[in-house]
C-alpha atoms as a PDB file:
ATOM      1  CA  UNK A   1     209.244  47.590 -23.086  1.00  0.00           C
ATOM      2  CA  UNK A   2     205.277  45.262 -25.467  1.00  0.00           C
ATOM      3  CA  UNK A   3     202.066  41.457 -24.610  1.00  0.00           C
ATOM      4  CA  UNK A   4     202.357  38.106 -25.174  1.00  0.00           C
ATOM      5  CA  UNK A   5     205.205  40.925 -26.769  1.00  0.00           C
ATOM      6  CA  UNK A   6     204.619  43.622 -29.227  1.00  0.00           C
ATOM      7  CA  UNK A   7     204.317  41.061 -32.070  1.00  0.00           C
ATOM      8  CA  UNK A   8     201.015  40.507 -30.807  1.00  0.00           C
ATOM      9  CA  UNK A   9     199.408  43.485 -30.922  1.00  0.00           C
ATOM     10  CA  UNK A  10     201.201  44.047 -34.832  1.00  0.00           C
ATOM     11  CA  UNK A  11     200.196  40.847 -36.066  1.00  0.00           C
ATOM     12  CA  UNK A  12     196.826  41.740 -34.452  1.00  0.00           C
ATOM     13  CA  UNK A  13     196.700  45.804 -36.160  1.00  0.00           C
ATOM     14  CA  UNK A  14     197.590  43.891 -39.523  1.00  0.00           C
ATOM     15  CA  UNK A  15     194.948  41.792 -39.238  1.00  0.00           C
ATOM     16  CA  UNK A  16     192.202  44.527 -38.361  1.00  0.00           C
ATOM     17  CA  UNK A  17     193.435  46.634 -41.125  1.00  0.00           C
ATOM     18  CA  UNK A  18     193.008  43.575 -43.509  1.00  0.00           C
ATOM     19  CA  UNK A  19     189.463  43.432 -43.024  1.00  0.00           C
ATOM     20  CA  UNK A  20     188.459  47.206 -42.643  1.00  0.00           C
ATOM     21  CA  UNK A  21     184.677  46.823 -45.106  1.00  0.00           C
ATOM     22  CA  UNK A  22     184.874  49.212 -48.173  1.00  0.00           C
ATOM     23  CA  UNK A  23     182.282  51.050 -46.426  1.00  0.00           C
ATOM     24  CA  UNK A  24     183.914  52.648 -43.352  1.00  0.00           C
ATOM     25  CA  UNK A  25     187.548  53.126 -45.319  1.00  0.00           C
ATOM     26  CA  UNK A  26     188.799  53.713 -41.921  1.00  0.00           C
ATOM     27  CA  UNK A  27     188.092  51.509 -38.463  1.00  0.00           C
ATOM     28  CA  UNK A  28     189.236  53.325 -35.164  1.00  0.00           C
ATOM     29  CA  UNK A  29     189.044  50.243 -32.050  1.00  0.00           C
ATOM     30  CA  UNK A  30     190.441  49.681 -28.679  1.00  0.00           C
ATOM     31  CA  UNK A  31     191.652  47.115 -26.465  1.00  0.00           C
ATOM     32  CA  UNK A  32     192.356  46.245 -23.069  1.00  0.00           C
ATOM     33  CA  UNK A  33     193.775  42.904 -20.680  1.00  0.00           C
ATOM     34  CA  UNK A  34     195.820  42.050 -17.833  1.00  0.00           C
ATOM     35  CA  UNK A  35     198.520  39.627 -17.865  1.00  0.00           C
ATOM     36  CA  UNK A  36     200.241  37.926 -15.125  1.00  0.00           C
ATOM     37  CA  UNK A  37     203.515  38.511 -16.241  1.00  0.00           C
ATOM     38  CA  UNK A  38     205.060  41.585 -18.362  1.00  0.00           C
ATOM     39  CA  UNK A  39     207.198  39.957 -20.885  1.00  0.00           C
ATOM     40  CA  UNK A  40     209.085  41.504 -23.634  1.00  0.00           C
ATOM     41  CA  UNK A  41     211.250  39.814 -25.943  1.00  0.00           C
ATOM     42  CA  UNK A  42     211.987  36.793 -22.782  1.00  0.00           C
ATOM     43  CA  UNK A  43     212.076  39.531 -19.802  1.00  0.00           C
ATOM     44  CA  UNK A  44     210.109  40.287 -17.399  1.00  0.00           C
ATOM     45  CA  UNK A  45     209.057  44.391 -16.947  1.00  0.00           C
ATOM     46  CA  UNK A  46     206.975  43.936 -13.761  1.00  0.00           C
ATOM     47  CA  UNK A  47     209.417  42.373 -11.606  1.00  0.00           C
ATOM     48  CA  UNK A  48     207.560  39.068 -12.514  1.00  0.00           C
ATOM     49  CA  UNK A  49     203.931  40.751 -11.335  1.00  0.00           C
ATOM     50  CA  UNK A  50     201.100  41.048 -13.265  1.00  0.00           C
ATOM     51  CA  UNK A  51     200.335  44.241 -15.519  1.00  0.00           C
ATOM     52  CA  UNK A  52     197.027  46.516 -16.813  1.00  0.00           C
ATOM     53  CA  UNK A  53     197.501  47.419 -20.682  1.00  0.00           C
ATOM     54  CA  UNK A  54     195.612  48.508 -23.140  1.00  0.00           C
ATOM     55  CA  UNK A  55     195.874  50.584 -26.186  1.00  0.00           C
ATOM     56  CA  UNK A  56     193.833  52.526 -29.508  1.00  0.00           C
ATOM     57  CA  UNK A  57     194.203  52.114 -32.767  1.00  0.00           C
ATOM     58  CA  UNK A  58     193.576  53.948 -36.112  1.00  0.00           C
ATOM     59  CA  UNK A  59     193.835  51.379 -39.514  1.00  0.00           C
ATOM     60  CA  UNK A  60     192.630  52.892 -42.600  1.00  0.00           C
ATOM     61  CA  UNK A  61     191.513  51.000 -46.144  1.00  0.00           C
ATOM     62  CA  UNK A  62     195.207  51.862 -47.699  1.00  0.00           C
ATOM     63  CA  UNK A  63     197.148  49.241 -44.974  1.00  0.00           C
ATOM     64  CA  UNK A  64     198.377  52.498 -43.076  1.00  0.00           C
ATOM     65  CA  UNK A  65     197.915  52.341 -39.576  1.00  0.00           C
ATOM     66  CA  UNK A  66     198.916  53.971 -36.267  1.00  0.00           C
ATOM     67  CA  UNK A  67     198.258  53.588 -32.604  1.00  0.00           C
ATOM     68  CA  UNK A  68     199.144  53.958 -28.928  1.00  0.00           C
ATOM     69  CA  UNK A  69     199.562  51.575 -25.997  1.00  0.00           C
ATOM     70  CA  UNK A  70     199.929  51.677 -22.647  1.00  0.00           C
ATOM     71  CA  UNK A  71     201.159  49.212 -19.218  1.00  0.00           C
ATOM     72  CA  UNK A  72     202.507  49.282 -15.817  1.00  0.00           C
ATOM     73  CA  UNK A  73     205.918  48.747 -15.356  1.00  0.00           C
ATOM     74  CA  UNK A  74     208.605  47.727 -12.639  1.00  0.00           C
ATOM     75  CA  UNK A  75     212.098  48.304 -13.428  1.00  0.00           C
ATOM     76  CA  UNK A  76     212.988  48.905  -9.747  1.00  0.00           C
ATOM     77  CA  UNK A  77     214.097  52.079 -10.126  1.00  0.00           C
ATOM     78  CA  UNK A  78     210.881  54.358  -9.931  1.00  0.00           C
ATOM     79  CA  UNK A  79     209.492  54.165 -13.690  1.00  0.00           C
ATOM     80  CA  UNK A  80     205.928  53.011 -13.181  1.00  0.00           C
ATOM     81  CA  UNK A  81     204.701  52.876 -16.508  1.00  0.00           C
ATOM     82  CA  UNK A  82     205.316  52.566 -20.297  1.00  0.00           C
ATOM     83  CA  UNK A  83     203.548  54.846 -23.018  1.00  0.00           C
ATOM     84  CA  UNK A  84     204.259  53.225 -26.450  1.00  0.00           C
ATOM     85  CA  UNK A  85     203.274  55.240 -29.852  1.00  0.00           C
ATOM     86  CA  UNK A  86     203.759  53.382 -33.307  1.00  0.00           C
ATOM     87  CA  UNK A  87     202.894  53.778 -36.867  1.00  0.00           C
ATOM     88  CA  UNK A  88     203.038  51.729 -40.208  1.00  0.00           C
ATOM     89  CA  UNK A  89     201.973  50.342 -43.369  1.00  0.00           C
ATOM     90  CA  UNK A  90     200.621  46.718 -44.055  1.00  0.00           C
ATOM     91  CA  UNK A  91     199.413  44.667 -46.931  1.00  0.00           C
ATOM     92  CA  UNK A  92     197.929  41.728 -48.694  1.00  0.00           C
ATOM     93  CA  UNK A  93     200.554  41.002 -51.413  1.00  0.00           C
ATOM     94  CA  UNK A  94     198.479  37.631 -52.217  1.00  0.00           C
ATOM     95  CA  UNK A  95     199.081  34.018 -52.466  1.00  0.00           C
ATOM     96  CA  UNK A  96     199.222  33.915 -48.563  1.00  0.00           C
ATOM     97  CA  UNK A  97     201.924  36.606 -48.494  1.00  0.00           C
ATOM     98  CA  UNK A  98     201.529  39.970 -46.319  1.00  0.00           C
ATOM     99  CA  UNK A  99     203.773  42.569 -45.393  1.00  0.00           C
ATOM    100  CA  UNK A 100     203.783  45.123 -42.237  1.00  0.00           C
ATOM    101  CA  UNK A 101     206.525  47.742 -41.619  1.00  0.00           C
ATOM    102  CA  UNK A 102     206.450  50.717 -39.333  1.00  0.00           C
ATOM    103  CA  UNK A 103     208.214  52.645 -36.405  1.00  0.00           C
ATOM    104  CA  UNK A 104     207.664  51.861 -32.838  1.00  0.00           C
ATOM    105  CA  UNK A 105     208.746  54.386 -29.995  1.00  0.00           C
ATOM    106  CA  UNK A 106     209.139  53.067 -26.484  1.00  0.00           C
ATOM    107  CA  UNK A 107     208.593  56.167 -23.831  1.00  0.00           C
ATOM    108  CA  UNK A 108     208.856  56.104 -20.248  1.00  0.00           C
ATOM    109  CA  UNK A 109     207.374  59.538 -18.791  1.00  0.00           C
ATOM    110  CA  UNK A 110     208.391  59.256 -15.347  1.00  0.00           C
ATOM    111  CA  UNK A 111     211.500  58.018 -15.887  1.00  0.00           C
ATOM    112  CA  UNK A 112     214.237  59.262 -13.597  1.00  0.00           C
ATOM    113  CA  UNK A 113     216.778  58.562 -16.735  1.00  0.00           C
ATOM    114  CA  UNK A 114     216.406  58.940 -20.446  1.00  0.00           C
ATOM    115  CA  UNK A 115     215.983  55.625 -21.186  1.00  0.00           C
ATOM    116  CA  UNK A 116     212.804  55.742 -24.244  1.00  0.00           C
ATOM    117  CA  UNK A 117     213.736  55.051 -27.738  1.00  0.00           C
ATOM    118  CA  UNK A 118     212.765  54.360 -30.806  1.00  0.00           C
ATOM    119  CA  UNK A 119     212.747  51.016 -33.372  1.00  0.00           C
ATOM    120  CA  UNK A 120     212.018  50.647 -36.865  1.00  0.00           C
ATOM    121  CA  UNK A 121     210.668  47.017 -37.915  1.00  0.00           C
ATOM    122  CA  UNK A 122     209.525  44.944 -40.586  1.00  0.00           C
ATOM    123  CA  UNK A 123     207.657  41.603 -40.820  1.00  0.00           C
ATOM    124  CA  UNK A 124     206.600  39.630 -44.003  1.00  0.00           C
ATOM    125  CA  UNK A 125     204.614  36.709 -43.364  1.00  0.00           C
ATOM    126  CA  UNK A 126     203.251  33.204 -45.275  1.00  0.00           C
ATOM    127  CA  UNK A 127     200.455  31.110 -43.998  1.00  0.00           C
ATOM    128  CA  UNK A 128     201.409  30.730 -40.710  1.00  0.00           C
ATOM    129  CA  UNK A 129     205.147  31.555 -40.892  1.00  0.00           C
ATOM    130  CA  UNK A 130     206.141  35.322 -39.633  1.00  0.00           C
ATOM    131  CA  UNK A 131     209.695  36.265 -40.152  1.00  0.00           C
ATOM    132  CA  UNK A 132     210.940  39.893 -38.642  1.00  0.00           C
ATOM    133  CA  UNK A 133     213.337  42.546 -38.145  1.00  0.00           C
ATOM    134  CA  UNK A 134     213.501  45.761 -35.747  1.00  0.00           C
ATOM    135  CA  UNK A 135     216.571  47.436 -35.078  1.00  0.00           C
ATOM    136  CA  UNK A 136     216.638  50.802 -32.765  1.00  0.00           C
ATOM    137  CA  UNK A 137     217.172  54.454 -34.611  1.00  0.00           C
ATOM    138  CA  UNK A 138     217.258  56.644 -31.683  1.00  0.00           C
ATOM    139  CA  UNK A 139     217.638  56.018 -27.895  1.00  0.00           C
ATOM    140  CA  UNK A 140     218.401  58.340 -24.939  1.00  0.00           C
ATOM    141  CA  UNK A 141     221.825  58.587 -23.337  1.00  0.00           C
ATOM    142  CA  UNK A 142     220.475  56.261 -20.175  1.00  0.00           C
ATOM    143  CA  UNK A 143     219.401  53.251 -22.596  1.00  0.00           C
ATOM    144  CA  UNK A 144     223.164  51.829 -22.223  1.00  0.00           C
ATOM    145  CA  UNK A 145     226.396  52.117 -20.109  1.00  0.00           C
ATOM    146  CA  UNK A 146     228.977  54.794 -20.297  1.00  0.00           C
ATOM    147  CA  UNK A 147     230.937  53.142 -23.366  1.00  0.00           C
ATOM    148  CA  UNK A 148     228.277  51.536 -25.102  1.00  0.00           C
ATOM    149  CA  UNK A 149     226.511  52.950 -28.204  1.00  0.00           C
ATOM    150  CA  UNK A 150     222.255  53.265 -27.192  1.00  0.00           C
ATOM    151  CA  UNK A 151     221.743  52.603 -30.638  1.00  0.00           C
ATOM    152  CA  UNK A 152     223.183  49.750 -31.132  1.00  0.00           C
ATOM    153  CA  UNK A 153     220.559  46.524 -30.968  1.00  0.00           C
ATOM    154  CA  UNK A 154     219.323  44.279 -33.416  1.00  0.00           C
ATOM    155  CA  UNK A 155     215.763  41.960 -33.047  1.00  0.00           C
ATOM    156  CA  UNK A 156     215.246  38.771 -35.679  1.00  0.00           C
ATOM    157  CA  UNK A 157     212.345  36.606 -34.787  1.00  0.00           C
ATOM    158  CA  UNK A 158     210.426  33.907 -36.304  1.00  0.00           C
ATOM    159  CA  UNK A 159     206.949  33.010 -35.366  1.00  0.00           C
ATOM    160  CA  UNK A 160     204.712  30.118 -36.444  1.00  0.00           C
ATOM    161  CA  UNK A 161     200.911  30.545 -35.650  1.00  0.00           C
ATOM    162  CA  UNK A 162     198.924  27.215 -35.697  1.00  0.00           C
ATOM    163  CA  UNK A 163     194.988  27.643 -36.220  1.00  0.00           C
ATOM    164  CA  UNK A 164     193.744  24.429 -33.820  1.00  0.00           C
ATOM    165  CA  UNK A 165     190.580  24.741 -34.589  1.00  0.00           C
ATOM    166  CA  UNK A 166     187.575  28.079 -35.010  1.00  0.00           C
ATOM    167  CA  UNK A 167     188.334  29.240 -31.497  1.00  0.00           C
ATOM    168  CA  UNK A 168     191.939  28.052 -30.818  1.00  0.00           C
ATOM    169  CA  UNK A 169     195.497  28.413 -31.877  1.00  0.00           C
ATOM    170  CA  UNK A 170     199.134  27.538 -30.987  1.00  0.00           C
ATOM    171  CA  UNK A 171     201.464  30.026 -31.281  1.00  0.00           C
ATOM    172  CA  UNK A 172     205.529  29.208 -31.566  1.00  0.00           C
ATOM    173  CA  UNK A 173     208.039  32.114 -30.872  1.00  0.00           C
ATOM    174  CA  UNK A 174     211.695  32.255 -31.055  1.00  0.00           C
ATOM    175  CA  UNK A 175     213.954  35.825 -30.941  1.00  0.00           C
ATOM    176  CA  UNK A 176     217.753  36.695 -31.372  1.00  0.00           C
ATOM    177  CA  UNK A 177     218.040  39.807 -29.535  1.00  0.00           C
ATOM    178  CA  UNK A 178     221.774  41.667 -30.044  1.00  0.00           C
ATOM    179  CA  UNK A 179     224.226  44.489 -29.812  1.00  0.00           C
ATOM    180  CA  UNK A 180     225.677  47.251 -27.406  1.00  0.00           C
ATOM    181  CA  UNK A 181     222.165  47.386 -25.609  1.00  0.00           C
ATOM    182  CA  UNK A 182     222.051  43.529 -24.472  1.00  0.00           C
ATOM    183  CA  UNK A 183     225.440  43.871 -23.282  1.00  0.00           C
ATOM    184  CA  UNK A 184     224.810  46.628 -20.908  1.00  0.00           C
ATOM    185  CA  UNK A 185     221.592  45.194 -19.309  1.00  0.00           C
ATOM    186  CA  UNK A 186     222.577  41.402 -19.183  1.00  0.00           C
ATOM    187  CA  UNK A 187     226.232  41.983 -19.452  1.00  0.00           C
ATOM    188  CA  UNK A 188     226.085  39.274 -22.298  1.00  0.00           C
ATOM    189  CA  UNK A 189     226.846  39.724 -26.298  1.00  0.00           C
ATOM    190  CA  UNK A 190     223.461  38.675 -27.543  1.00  0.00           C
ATOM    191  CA  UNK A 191     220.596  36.079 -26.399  1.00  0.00           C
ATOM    192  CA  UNK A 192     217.198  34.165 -27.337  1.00  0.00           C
ATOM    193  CA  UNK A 193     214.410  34.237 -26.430  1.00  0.00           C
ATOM    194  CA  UNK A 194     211.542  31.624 -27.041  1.00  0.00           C
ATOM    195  CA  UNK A 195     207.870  30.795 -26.154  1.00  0.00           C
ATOM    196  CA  UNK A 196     205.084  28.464 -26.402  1.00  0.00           C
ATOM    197  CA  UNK A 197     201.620  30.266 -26.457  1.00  0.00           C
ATOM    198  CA  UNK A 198     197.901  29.053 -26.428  1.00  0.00           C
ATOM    199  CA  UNK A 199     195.070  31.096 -27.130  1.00  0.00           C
ATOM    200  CA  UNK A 200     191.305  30.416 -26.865  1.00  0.00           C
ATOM    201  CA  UNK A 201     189.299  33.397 -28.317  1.00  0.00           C
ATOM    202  CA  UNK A 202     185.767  33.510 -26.554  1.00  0.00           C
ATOM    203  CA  UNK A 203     182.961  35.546 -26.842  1.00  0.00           C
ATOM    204  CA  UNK A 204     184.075  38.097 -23.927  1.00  0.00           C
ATOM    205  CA  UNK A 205     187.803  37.882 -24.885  1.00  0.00           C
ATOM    206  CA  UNK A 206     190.703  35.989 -25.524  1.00  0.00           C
ATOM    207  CA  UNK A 207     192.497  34.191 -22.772  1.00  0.00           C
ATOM    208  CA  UNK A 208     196.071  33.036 -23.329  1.00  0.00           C
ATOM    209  CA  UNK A 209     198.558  30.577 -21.388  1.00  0.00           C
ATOM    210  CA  UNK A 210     202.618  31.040 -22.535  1.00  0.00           C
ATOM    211  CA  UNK A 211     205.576  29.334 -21.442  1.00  0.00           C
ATOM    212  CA  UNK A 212     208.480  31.251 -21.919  1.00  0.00           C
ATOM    213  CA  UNK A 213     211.618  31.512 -21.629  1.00  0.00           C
ATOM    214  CA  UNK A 214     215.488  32.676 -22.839  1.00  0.00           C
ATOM    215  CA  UNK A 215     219.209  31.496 -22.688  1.00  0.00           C
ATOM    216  CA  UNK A 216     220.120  34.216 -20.398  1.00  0.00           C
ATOM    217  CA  UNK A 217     221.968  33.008 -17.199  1.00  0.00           C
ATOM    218  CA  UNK A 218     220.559  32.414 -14.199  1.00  0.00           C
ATOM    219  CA  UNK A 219     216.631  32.800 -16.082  1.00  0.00           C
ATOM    220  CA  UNK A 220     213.980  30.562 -15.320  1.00  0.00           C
ATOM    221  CA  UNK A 221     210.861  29.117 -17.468  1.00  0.00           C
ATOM    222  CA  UNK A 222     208.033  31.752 -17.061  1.00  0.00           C
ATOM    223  CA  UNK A 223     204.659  30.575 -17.235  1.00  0.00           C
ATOM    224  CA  UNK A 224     202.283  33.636 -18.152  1.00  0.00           C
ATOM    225  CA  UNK A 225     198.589  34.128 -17.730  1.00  0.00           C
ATOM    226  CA  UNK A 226     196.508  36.488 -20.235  1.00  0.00           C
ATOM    227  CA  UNK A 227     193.253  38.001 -21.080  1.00  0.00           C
ATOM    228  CA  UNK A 228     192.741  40.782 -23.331  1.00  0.00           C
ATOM    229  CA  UNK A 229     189.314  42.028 -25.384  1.00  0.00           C
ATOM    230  CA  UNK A 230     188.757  44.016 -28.292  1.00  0.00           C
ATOM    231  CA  UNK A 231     186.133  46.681 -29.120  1.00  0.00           C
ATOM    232  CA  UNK A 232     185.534  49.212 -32.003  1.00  0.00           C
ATOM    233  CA  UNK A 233     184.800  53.007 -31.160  1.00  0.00           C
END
């Protein structure tokens, strides 16, 4: 389940199709990193060990984009990795305002269960203020308990992004995850999740330090390592 979360790598496909040059109409680019922590939306997926991910992406001129990603996973139960495909439509609406809204689909191949679904979301953002939505549209039967609807979650999360200077920026993150879902995996109604994130882009990658951390009982302030590059194909 995505990098310094999944936000990232939208915010980051938004961007990219943003500046796609008249020329090319299209720009087709990659990316790969390591982190030493899996984290999505507060929680670890790597049993708190590091992950490989990496991912391709297709933007065209219009603001319609789509892509694939990839990591290892841990969820103690034999899944080994996570296979993420994801499609959507951004664009410059002016006076600092941009808009990004797409589907995301979360698939676990060698999954004993059926436990992959599927999310719509939607983001409009201001300067440096993001403000988003993703709720899930399909899920298999194993995504929640006997009882519970696998449908039923809801996402809202505001991010502020802080340019520090050329080469670095501060990143502030806070989530309300909700519904049937949270219930059956944290046997709670709802939680948030929050994190502080620093990133220094350098001329052979980014590198990132994040503290994280939820509301969740018994969790723990995560402190999470990063580097990722960028390349176009």
């Amino acid at each position: 389940m995505n990098h310094l979360t999944r936000h990232t790598i939208l915010a980051s496909l938004s961007a990219a199709m943003l500046s796609v040059s008249q020329p090319s109409q299209a720009d087709v680019s990659g990316n790969l990193g390591i982190t030493s922590n899996y984290l999505w939306r507060g929680v670890s997926q790597t049993q708190d060990k590091a992950a490989v991910q990496g991912g391709l992406d297709y933007s065209h001129q219009s603001g319609f984009y789509v892509g694939s990603w990839a990591s290892n996973v841990d969820f103690n139960d034999g899944t080994s990795y996570e296979l993420d495909l994801y499609a959507g439509f951004s664009t410059d609406l002016g006076q600092g305002i941009s808009i990004d809204a797409g589907y995301l689909y979360y698939g676990y191949p060698d999954a004993d269960g059926s436990i992959s679904f599927g999310e719509l979301y939607g983001v409009i953002t201001w300067r440096w203020l993001t403000l988003g939505y993703a709720g899930f549209i399909h899920a298999g039967d194993d995504v929640a308990a006997t009882g519970l609807d696998d449908k039923d979650y809801r996402y809202l999360t505001a991010d502020i992004d802080i340019p520090l200077s050329d080469t670095l920026s501060l990143a502030l993150h806070y989530g309300h995850n909700s519904g049937d879902v949270i219930q059956s995996w944290f046997g709670e109604q709802n939680y948030s999740d929050y994190h502080l994130a620093l990133t220094a882009a350098t001329k052979m990658g980014d590198v990132s330090f994040m503290l994280a951390d939820t509301n969740l009982s018994g969790d723990d302030t995560k402190v999470v390592l990063g580097y990722s590059f960028s390349f176009d194909l």
